[in-house]
PDB file of N, CA and C in Angstrom:
ATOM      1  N   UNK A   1     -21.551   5.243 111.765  1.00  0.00           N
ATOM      2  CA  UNK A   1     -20.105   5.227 111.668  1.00  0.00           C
ATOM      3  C   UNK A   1     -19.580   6.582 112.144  1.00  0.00           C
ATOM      4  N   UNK A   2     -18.707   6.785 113.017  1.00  0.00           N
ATOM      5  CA  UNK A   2     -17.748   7.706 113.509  1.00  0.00           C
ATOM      6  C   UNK A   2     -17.414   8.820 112.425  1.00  0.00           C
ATOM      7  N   UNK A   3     -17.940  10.060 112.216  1.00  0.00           N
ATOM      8  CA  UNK A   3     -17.437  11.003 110.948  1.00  0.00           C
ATOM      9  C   UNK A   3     -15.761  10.739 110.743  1.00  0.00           C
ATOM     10  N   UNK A   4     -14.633  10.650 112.298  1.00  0.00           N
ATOM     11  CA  UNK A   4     -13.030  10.766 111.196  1.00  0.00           C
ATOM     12  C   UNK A   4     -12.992   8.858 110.386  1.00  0.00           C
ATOM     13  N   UNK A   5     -14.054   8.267 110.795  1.00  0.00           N
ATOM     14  CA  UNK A   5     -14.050   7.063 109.728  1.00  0.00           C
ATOM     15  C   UNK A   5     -14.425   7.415 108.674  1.00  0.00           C
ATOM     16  N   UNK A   6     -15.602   8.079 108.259  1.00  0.00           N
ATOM     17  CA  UNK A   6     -15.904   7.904 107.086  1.00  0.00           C
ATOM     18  C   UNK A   6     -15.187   8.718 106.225  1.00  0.00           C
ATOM     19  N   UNK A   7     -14.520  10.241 107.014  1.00  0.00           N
ATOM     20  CA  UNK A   7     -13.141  11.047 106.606  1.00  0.00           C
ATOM     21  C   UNK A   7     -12.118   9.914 105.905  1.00  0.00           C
ATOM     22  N   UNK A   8     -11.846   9.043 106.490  1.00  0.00           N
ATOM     23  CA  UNK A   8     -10.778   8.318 106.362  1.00  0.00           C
ATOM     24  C   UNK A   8     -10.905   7.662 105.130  1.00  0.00           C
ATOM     25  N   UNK A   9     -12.251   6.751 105.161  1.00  0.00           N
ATOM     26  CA  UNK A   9     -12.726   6.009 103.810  1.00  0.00           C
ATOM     27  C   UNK A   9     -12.712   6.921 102.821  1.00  0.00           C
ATOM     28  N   UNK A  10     -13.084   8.494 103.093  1.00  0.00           N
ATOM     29  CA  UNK A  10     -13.244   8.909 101.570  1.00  0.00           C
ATOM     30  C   UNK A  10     -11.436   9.358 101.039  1.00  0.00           C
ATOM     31  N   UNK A  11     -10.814   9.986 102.017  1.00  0.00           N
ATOM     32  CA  UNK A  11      -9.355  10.494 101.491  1.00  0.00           C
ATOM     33  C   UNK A  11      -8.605   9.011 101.291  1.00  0.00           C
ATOM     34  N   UNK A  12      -9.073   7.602 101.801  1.00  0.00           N
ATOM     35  CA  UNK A  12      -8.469   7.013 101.217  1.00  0.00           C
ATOM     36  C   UNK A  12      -8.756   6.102 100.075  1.00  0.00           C
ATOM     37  N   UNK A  13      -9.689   6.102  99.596  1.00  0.00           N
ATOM     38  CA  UNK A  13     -10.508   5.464  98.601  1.00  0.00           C
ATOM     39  C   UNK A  13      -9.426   5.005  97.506  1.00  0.00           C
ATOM     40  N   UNK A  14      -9.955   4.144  96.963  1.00  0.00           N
ATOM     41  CA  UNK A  14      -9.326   3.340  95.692  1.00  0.00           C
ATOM     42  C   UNK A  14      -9.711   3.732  94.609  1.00  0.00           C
ATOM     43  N   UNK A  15      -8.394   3.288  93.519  1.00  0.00           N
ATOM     44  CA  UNK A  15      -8.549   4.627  92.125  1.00  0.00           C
ATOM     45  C   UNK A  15      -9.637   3.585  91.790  1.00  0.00           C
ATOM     46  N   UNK A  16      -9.452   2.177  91.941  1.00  0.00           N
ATOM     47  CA  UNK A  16     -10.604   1.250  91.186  1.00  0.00           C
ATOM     48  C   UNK A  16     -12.448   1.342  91.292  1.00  0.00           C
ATOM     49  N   UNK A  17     -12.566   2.118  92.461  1.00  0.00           N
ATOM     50  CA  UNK A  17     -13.665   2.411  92.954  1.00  0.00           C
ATOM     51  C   UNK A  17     -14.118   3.807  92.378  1.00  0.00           C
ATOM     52  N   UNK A  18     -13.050   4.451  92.045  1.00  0.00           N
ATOM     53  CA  UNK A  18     -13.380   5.645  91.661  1.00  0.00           C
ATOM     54  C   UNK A  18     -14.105   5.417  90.159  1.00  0.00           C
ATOM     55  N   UNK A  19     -12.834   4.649  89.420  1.00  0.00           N
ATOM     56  CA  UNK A  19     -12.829   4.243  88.180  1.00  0.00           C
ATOM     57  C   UNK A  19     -14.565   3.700  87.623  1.00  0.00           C
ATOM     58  N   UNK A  20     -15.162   2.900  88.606  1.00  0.00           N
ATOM     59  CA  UNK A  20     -16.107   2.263  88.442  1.00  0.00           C
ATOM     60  C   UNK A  20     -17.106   3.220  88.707  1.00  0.00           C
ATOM     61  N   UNK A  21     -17.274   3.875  89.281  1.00  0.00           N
ATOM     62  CA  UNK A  21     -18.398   5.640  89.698  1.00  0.00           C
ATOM     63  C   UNK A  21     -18.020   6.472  88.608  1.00  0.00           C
ATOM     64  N   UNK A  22     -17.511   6.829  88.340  1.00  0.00           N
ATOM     65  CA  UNK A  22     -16.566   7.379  86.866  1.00  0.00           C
ATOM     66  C   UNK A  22     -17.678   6.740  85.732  1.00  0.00           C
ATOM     67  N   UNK A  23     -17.368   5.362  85.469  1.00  0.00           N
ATOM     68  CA  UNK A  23     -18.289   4.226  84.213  1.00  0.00           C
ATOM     69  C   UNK A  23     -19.332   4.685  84.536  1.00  0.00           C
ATOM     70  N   UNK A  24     -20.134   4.524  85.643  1.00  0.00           N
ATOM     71  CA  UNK A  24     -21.269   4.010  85.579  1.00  0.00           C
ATOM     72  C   UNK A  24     -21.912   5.677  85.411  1.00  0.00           C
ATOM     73  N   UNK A  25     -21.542   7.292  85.761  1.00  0.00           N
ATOM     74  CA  UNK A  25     -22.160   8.794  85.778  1.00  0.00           C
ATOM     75  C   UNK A  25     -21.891   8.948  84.805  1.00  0.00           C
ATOM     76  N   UNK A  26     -21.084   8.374  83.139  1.00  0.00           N
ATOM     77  CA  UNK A  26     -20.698   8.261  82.746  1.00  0.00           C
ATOM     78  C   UNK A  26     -21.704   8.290  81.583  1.00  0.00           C
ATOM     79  N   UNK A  27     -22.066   6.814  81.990  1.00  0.00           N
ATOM     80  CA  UNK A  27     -23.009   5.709  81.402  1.00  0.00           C
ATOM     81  C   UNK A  27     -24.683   6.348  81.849  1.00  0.00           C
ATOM     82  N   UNK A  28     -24.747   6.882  83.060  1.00  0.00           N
ATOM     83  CA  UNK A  28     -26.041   7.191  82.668  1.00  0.00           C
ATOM     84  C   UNK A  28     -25.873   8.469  82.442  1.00  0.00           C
ATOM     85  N   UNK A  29     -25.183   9.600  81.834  1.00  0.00           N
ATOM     86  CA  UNK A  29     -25.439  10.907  81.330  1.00  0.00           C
ATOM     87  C   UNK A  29     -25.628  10.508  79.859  1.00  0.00           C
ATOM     88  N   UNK A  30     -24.767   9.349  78.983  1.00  0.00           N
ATOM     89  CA  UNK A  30     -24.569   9.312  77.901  1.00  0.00           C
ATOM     90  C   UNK A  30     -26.275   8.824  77.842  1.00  0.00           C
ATOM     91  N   UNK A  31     -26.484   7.746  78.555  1.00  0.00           N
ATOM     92  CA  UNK A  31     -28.032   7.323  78.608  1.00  0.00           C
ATOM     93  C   UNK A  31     -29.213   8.723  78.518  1.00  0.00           C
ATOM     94  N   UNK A  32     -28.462   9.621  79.306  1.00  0.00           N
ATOM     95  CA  UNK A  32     -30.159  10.451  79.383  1.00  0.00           C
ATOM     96  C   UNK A  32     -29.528  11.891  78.099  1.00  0.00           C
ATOM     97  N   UNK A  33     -28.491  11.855  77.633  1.00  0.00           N
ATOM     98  CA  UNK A  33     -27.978  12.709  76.359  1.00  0.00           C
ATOM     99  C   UNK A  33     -29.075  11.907  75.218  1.00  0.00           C
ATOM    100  N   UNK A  34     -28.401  10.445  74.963  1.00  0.00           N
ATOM    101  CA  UNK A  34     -29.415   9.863  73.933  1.00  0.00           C
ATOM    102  C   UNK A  34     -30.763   9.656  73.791  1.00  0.00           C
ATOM    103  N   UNK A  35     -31.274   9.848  75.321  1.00  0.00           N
ATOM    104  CA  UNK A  35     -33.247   9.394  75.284  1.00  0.00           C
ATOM    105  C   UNK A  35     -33.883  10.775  75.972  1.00  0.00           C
ATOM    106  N   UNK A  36     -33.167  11.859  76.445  1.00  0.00           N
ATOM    107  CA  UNK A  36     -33.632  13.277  76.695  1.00  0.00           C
ATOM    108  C   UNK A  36     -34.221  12.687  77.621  1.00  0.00           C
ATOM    109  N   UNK A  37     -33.998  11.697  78.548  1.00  0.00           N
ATOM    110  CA  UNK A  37     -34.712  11.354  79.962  1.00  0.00           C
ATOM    111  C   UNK A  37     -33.842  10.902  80.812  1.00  0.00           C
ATOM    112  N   UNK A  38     -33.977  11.573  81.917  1.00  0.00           N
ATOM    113  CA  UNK A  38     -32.743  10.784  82.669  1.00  0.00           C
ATOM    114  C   UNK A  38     -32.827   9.487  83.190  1.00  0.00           C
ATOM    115  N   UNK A  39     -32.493   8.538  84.065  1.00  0.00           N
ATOM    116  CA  UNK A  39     -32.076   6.604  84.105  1.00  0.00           C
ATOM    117  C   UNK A  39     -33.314   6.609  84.937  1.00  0.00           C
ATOM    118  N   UNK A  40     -33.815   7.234  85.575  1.00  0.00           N
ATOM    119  CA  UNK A  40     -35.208   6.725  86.183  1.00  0.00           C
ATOM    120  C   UNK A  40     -36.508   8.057  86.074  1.00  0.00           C
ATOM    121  N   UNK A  41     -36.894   8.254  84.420  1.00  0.00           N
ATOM    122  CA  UNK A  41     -37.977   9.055  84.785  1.00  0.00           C
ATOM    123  C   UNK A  41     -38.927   9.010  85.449  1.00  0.00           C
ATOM    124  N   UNK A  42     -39.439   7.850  85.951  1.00  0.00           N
ATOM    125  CA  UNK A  42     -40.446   7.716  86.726  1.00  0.00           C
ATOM    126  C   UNK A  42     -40.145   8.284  88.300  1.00  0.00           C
ATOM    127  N   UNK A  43     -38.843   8.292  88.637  1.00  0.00           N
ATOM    128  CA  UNK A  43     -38.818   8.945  90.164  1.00  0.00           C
ATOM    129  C   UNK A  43     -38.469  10.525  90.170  1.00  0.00           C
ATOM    130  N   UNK A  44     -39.304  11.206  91.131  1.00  0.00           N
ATOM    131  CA  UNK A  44     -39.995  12.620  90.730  1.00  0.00           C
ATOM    132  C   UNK A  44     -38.340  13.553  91.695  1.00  0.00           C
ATOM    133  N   UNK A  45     -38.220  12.327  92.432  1.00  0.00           N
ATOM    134  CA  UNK A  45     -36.782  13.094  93.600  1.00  0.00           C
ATOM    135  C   UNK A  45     -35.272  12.852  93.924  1.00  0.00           C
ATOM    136  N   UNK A  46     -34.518  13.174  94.357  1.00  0.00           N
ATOM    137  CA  UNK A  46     -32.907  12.585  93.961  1.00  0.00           C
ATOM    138  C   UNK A  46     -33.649  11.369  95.737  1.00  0.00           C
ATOM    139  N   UNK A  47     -34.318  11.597  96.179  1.00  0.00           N
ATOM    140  CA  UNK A  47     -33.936  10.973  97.425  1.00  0.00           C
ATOM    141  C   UNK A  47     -35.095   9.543  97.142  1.00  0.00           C
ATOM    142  N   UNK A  48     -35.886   9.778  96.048  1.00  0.00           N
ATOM    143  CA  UNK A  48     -36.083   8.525  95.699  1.00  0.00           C
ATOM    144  C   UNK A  48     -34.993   7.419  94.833  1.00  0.00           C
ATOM    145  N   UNK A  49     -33.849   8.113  94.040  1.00  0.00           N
ATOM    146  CA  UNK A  49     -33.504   7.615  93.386  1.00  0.00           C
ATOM    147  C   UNK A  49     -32.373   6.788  93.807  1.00  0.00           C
ATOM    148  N   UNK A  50     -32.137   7.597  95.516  1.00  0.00           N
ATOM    149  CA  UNK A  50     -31.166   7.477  96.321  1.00  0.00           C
ATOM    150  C   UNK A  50     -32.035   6.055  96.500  1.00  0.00           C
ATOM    151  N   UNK A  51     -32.704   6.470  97.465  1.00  0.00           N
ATOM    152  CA  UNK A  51     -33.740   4.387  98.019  1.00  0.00           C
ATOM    153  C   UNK A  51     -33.926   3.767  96.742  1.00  0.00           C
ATOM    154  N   UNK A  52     -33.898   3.828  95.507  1.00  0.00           N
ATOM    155  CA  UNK A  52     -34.086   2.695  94.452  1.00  0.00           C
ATOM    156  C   UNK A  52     -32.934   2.004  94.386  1.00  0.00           C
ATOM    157  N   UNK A  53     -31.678   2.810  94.224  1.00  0.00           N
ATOM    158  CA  UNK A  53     -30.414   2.319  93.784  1.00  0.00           C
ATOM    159  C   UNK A  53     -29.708   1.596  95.269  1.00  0.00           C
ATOM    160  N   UNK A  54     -30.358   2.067  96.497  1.00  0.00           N
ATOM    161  CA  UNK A  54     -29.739   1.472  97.887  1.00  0.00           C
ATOM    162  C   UNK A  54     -30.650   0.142  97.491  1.00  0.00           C
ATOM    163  N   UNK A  55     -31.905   0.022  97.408  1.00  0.00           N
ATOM    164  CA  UNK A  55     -32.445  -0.962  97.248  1.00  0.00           C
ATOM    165  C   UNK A  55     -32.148  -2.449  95.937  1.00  0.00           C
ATOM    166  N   UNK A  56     -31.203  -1.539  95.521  1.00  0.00           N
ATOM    167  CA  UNK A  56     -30.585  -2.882  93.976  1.00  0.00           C
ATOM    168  C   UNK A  56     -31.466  -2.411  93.080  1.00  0.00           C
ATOM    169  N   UNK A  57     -32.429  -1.821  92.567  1.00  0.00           N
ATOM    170  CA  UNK A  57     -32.869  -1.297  91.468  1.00  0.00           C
ATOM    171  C   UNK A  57     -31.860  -0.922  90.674  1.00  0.00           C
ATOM    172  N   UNK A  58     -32.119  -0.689  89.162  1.00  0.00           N
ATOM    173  CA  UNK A  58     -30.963  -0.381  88.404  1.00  0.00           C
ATOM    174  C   UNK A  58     -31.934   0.325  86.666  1.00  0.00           C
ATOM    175  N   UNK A  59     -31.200   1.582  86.292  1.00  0.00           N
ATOM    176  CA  UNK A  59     -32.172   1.803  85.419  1.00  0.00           C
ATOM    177  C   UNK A  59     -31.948   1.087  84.489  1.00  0.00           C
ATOM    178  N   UNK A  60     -33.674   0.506  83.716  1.00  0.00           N
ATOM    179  CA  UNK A  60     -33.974   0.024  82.904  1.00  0.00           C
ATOM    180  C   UNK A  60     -33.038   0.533  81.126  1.00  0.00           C
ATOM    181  N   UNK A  61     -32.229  -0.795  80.754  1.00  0.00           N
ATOM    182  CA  UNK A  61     -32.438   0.258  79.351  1.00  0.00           C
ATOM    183  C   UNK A  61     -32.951   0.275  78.326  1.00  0.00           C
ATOM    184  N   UNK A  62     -32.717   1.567  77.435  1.00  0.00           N
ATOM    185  CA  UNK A  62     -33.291   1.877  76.334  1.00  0.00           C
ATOM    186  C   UNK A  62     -33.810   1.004  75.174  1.00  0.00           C
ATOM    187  N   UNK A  63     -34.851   0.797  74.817  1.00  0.00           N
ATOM    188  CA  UNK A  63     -34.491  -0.583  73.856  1.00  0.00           C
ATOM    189  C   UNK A  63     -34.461   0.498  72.263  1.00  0.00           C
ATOM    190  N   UNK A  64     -34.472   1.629  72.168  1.00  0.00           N
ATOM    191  CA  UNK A  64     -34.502   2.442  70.879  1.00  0.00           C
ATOM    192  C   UNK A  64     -32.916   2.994  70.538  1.00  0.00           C
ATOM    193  N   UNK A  65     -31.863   2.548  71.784  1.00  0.00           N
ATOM    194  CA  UNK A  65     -30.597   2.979  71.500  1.00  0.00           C
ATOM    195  C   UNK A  65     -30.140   2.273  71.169  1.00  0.00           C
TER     196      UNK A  65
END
């Protein structure tokens, strides 16, 4: 994609989209506050966690919270 596109997508983004990225960094800080692990201990790198979550992976949850 053309960089002044993706310029464009981000200065024009929707509050609803925001809203929902908001929930979910939200949801997994409160997740790794309560289990002292963050949403995927098993991946050692942000750029694995990047290909899990592009891939539809989703962290597992807690069953002790």
């Amino acid at each position: 994609m053309a960089p002044e596109l993706i310029i464009h997508d981000l200065l024009v983004e929707s509050s609803s989209s925001k809203t929902s990225r908001d929930v979910y960094a939200f949801a997994c800080t409160t997740v790794e506050i309560l289990t002292l692990q963050p949403p995927f201990p098993d991946l050692r790198t942000d750029a694995a966690v990047i290909h899990s979550l592009m891939a539809g992976r989703r962290p597992s949850r807690p069953n002790d919270v």
